[in-house]
Protein backbone atom coordinates (compact mmCIF):
# COMPACT_ATOMS: atom_id res chain seq x y z
CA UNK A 1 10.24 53.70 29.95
CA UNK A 2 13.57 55.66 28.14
CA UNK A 3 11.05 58.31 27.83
CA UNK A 4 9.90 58.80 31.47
CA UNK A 5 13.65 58.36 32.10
CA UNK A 6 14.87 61.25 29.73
CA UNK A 7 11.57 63.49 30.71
CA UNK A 8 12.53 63.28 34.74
CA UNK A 9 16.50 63.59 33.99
CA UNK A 10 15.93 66.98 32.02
CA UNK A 11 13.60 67.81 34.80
CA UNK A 12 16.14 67.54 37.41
CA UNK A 13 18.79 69.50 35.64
CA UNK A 14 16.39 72.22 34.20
CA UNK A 15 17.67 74.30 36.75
CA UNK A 16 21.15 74.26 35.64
CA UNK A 17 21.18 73.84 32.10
CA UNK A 18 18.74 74.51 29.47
CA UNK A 19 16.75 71.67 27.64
CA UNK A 20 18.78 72.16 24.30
CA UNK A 21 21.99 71.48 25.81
CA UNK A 22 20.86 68.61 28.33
CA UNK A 23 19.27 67.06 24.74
CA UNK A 24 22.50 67.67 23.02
CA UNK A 25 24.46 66.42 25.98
CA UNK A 26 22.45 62.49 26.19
CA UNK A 27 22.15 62.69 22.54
CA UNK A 28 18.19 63.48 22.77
CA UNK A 29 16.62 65.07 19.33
CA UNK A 30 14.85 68.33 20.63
CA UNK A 31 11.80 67.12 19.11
CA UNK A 32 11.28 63.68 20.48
CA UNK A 33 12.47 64.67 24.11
CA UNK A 34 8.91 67.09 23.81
CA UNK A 35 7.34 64.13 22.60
CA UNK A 36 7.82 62.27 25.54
CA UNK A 37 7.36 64.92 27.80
CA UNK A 38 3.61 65.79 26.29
CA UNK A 39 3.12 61.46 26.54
CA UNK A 40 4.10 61.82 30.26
CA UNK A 41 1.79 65.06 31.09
CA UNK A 42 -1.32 63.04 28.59
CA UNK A 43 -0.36 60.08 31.25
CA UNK A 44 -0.91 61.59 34.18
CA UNK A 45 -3.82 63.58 33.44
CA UNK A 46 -5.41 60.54 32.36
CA UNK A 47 -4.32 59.01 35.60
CA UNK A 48 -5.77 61.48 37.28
CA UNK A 49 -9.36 61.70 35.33
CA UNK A 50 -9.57 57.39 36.07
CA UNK A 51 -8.71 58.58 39.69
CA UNK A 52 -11.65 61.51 39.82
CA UNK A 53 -14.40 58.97 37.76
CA UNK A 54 -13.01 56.42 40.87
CA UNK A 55 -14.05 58.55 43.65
CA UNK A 56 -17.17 59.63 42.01
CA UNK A 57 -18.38 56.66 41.27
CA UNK A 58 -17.78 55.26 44.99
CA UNK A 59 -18.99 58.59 46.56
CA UNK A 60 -22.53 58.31 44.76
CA UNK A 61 -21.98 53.86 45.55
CA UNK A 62 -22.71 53.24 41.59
CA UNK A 63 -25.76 55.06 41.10
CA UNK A 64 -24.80 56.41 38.24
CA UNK A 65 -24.25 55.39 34.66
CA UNK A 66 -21.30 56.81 32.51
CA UNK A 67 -23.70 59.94 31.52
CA UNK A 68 -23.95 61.32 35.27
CA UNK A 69 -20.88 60.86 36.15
CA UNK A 70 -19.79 62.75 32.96
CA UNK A 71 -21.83 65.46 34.08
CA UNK A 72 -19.83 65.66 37.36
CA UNK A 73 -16.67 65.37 36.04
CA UNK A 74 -17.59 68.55 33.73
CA UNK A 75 -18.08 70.51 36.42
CA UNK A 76 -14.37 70.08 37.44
CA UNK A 77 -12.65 69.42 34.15
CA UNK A 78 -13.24 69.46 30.08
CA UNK A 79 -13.49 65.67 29.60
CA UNK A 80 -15.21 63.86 26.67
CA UNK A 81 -17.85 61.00 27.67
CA UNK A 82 -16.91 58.60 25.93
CA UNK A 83 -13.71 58.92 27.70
CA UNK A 84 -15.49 58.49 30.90
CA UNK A 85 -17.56 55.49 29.79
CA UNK A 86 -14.40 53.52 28.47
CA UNK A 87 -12.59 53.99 31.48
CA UNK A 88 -15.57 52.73 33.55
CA UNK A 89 -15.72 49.58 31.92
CA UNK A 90 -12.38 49.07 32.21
CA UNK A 91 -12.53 48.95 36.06
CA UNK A 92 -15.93 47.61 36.26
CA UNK A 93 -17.69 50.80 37.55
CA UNK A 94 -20.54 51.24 35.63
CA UNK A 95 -24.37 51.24 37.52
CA UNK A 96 -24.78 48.43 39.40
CA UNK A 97 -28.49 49.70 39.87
CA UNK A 98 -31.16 47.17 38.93
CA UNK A 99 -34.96 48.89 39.23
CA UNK A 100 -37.56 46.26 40.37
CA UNK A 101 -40.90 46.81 39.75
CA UNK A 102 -43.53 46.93 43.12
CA UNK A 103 -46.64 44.49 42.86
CA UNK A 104 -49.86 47.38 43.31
CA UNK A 105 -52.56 46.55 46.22
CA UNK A 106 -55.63 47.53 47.23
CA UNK A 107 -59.22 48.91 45.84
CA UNK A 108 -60.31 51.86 45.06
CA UNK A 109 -63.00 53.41 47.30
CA UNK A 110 -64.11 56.40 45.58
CA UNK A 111 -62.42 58.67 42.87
CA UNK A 112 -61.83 62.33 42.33
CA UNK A 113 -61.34 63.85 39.05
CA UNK A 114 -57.79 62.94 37.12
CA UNK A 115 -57.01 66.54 36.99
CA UNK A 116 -53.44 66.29 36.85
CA UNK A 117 -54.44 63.98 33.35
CA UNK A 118 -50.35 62.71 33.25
CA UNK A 119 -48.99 66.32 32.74
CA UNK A 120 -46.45 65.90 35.29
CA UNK A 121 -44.65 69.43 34.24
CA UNK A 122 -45.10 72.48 36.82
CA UNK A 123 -43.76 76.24 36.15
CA UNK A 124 -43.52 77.01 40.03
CA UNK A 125 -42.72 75.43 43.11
CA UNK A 126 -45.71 74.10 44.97
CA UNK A 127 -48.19 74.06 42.16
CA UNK A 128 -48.49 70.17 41.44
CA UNK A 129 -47.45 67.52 44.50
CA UNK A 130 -47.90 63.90 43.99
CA UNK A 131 -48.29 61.37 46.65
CA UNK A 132 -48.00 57.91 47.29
CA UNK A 133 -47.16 55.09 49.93
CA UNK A 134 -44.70 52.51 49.14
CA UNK A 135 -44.01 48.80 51.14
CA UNK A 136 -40.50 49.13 52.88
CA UNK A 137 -40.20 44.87 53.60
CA UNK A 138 -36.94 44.75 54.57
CA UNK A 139 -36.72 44.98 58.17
CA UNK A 140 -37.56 42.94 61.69
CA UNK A 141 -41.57 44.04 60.59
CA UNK A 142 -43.43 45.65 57.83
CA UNK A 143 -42.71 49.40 57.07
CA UNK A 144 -44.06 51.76 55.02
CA UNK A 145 -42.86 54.72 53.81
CA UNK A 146 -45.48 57.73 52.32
CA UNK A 147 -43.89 60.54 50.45
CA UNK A 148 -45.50 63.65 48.81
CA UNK A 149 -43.08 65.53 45.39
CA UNK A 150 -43.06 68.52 44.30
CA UNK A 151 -43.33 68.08 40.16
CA UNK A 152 -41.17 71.36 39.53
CA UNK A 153 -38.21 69.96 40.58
CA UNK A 154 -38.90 66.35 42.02
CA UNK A 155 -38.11 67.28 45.63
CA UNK A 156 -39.35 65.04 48.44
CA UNK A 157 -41.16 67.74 50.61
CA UNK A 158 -42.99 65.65 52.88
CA UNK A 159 -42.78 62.07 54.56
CA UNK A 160 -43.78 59.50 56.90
CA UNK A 161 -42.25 56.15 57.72
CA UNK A 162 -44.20 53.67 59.99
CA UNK A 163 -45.76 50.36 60.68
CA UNK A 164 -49.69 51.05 59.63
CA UNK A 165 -50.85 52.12 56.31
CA UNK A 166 -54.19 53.79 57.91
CA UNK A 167 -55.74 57.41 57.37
CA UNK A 168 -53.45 59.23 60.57
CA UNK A 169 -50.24 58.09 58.23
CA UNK A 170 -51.09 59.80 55.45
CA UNK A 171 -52.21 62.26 57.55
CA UNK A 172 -49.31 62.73 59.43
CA UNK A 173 -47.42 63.43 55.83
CA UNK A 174 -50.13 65.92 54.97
CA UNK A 175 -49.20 67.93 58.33
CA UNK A 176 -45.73 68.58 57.16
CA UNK A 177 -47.06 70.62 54.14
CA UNK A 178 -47.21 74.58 54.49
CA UNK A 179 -47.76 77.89 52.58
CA UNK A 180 -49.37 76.89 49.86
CA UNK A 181 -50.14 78.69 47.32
CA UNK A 182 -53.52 79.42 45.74
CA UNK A 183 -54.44 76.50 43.19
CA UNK A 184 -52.01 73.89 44.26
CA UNK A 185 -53.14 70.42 43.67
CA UNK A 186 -52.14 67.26 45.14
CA UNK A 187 -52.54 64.11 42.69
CA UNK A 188 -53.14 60.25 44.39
CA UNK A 189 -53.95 57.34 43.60
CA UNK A 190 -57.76 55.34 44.51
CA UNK A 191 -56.07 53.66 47.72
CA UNK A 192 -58.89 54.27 50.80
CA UNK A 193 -56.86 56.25 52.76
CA UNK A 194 -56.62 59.20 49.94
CA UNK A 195 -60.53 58.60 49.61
CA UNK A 196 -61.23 58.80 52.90
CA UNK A 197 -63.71 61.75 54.70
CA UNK A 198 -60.33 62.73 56.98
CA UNK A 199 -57.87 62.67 54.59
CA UNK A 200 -60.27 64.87 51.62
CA UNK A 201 -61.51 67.32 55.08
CA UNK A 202 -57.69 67.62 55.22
CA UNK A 203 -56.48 68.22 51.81
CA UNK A 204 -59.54 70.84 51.28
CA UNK A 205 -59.10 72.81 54.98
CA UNK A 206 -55.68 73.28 53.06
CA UNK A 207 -56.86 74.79 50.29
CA UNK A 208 -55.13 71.84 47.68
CA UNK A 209 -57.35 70.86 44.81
CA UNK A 210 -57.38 66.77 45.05
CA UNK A 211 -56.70 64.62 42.01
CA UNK A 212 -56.56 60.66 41.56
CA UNK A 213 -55.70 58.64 39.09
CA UNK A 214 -57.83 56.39 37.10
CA UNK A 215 -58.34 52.66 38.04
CA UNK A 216 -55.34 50.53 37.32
CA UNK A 217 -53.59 53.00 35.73
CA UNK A 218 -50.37 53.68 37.74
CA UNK A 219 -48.99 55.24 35.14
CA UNK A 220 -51.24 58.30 35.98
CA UNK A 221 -49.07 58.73 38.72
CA UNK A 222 -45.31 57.83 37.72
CA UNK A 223 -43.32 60.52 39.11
CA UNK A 224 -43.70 59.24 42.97
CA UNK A 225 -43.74 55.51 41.20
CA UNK A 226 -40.72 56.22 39.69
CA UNK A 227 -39.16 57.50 42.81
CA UNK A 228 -39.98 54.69 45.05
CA UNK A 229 -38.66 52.29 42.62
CA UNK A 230 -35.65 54.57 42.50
CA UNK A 231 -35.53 54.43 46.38
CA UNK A 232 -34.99 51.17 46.57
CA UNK A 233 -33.03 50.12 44.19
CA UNK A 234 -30.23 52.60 44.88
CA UNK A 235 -30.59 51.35 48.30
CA UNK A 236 -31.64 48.29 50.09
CA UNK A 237 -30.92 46.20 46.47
CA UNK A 238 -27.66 47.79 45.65
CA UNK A 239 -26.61 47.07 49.16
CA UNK A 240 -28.46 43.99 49.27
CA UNK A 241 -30.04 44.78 52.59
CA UNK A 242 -33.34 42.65 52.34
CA UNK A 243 -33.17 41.48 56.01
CA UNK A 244 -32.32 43.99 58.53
CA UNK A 245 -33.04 45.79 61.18
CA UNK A 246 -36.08 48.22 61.58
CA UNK A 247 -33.82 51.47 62.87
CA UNK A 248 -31.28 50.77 59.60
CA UNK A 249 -34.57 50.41 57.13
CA UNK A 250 -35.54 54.27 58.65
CA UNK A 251 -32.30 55.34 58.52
CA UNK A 252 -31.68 53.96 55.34
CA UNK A 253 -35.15 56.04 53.82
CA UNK A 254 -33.79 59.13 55.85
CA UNK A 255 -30.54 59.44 54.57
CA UNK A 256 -31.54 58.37 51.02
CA UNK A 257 -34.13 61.06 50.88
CA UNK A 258 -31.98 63.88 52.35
CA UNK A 259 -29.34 62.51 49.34
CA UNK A 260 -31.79 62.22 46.85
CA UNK A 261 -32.92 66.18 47.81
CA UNK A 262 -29.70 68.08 47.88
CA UNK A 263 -26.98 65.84 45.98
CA UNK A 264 -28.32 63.11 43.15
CA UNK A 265 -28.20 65.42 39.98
CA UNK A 266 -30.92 65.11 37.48
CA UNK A 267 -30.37 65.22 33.73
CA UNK A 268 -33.60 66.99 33.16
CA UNK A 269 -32.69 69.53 35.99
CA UNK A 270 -29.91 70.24 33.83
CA UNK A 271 -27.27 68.18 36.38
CA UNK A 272 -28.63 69.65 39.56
CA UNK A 273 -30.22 68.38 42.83
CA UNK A 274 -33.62 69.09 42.71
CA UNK A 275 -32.72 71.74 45.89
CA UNK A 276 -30.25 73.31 43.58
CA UNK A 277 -32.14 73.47 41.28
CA UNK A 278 -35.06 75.21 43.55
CA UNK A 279 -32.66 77.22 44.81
CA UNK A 280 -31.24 78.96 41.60
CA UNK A 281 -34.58 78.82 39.23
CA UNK A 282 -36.43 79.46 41.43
């Protein structure tokens, strides 16, 4: 506290008199008065990186472990991470994120080739989409929500949300998909509605190669797995909405989507969005 004292009392008469003589004056060693000053500036900039860490971790609602919000932080300052994740714990800020697994339904009807064969890495936009329809049971009635990703940079490019898991859903997700290029293939797993003589007339009038995953094996198709899960759990179970109303479960998917496009950063899309990272790769 004498050194806060000393440090604001020089401050105040800097103007007048120079440091050595307001030292000399209170009977402050040169030396230690600089000693508290650098302990007050190392203070407040600490201050101030618990205050940043603070607001980041309430602007993303604690989505993200110590890592990502490192990440963030180093795009404003030079801070270390272990830094970050000490001061987390100390305020109880670290990812309150807990993934739950879905339960898989349905049987297969009839299978295309596993072209996609789990290599889930693309060199161009376009070239490899997964797709997938997830169970959204939080609301007044049963939703459903059917997205399509782009592998190059994880990007929800298409989706549907409604009450009926039939061939026009999926086909109204297909719809939203243009200018493809030559070769693109779209990877799915057995469920009828993928099998179906619509959907496949669809895919092909669109020129996209079709690929499905082998029987129980939802592993073949992880990425759009992965990002339902994700979905979710950053959403309706961090926010513990598991009975609400229909219009909040849509909005809910709609905003999360648009969030999960242009601002959750990705550690393999070295800290981007996955429309950043579109935007300045490729």
């Amino acid at each position: 506290m004498v050194g806060e004292v000393a440090v604001q009392l020089v401050a105040s008469l800097r103007s007048m008199m120079s440091v050595k003589d307001i030292c000399k004056h209170f009977g402050i060693a040169r030396s230690t008065y600089y000693r508290w000053k650098q302990a007050s500036t190392d203070a407040r900039s600490r201050q101030a990186i618990e205050r940043r860490i603070g607001e980041l971790c309430r602007a993303n609602k604690f989505r993200y472990g110590y890592r990502k919000i490192t990440a963030l932080l180093r795009q404003e300052m030079c801070v270390n991470h272990k830094v970050v994740q000490r001061i987390m714990q100390k305020y109880g800020w670290q990812c309150r994120v807990k993934v739950k697994k879905r339960k898989r339904t349905g049987q297969p009807y009839a299978i295309a080739a596993n072209l996609l064969n789990r290599d889930f890495e693309a060199t161009a936009p376009l070239q490899k989409l997964v797709t997938d329809i997830t169970y959204l049971p939080f609301g007044q009635k049963q939703l459903y929500l059917s997205s399509i990703q782009d592998l190059y940079n994880g990007e929800i490019i298409a989706y549907s949300i409604g009450d009926c898991q039939d061939t026009d859903f999926v086909l109204d997700t297909l719809a939203q998909l243009h200018h493809l290029p030559e070769g693109c293939t779209l990877h799915s797993d057995q469920g009828a509605v993928y099998t179906s003589y619509d959907y496949q007339q669809a895919v092909k009038a669109k020129g996209i190669t079709m690929s499905m995953s082998r029987k129980g094996t939802p592993a073949d198709n992880a990425p759009i797995e992965s990002f339902h899960s994700v979905l979710k759990s950053e959403t309706f179970y961090l926010d513990n909405l598991n009975s609400t109303t229909t219009a909040i479960v849509e909005q809910t998917v709609k905003d999360y989507i648009n969030y999960y496009n242009n601002n959750r950063i990705q550690t393999k899309l070295n800290n981007q969005s996955p429309v950043q990272y579109r935007q300045l790769v490729g």
